[in-house]
Protein backbone atom coordinates (compact mmCIF):
# COMPACT_ATOMS: atom_id res chain seq x y z
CA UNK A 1 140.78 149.45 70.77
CA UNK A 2 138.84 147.32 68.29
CA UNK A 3 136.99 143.67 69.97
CA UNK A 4 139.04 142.63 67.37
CA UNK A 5 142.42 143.22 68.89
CA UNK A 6 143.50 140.34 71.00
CA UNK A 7 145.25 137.10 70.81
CA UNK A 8 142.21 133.85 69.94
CA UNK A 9 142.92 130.06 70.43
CA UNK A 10 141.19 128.63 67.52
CA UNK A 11 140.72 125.03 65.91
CA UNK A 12 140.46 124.61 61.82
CA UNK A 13 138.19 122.02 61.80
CA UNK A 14 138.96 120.57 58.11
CA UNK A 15 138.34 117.15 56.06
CA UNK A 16 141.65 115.92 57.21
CA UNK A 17 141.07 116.22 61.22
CA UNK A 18 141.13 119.26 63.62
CA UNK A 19 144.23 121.13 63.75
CA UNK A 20 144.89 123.77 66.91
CA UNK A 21 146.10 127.66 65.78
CA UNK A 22 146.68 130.68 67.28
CA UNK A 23 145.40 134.11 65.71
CA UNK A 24 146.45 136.91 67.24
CA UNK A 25 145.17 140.13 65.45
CA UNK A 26 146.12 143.91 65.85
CA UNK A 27 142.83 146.22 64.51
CA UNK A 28 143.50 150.03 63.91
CA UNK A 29 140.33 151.36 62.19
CA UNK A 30 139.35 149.17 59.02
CA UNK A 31 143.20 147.80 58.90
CA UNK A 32 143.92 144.32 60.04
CA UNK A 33 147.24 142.91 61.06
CA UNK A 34 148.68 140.32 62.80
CA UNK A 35 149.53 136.39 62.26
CA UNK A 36 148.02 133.21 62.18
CA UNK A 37 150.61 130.21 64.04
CA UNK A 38 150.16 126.69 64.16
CA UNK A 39 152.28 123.84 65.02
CA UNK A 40 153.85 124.33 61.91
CA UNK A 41 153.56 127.85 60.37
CA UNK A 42 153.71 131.44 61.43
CA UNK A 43 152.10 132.73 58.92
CA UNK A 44 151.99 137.23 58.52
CA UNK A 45 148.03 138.36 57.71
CA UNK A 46 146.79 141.45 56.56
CA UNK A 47 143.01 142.29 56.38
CA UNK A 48 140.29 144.39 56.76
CA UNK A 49 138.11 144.72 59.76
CA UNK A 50 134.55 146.15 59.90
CA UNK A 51 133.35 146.53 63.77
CA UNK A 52 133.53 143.10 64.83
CA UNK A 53 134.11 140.91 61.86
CA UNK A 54 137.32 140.26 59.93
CA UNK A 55 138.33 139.30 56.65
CA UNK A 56 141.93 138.38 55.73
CA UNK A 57 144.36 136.06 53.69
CA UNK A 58 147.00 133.59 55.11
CA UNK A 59 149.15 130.74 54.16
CA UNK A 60 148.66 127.59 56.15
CA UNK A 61 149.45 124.02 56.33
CA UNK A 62 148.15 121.48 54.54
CA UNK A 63 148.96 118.06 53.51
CA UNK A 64 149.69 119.01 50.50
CA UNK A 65 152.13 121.88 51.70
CA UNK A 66 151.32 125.81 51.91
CA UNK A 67 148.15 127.07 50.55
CA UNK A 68 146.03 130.31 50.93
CA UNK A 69 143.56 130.52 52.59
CA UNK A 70 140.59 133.32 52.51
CA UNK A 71 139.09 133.57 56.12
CA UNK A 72 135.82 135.32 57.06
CA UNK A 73 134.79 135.86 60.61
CA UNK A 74 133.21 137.40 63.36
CA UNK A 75 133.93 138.08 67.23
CA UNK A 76 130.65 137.90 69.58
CA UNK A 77 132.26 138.31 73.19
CA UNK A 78 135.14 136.36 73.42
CA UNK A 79 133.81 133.85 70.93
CA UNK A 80 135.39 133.52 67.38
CA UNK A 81 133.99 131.99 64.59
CA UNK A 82 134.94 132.20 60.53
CA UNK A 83 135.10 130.05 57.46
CA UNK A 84 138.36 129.39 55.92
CA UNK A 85 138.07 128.97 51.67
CA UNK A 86 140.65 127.22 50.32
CA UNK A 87 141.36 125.16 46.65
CA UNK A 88 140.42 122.18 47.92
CA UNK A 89 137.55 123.39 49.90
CA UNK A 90 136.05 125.06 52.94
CA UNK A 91 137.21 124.93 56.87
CA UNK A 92 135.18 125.53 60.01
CA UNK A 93 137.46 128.00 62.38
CA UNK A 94 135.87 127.88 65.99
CA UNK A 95 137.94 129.65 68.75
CA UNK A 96 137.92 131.75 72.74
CA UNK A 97 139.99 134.35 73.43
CA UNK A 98 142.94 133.75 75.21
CA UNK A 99 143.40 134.98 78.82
């Protein structure tokens, strides 16, 4: 099983405020699956993985409704951390794994 694998309370730290998510991703190999859920979405991602970083596509929230987001990451310990790109500009995504 991939350090990867595992269920991560994160925070998208964006222009607009903090908002709380859960990722929970499923590694097998290079593949990565799972979903990204917030308050307000449930949003399906599908990705690659590379030992322990991650690099996958998901719709979330914004003020100005659903938008896609490319996120980039990495997993040191239980310790998350990735960069979100979206049109209107880049996130901070901060996180623990969840016990």
């Amino acid at each position: 099983m991939s350090n990867l694998t595992g269920k991560f309370n994160v925070v998208i730290h964006s222009p607009v405020g903090e908002r709380k998510a859960v990722l929970d991703f499923i590694a097998n190999g290079t593949v990565l699956a799972g979903q990204l859920s917030t308050d307000k979405n449930v949003s399906p991602i599908e990705g690659t993985a590379d030992g322990d970083t991650f690099d996958f596509n998901a719709k979330v929230p914004t003020p100005l409704g659903k938008m896609k987001a490319h996120i980039r990451g990495s997993i040191e310990g239980d310790t998350l951390t990735a960069t979100a790109r979206l049109t209107l500009g880049e996130s901070k995504i901060t996180g623990q794994r969840a016990i």
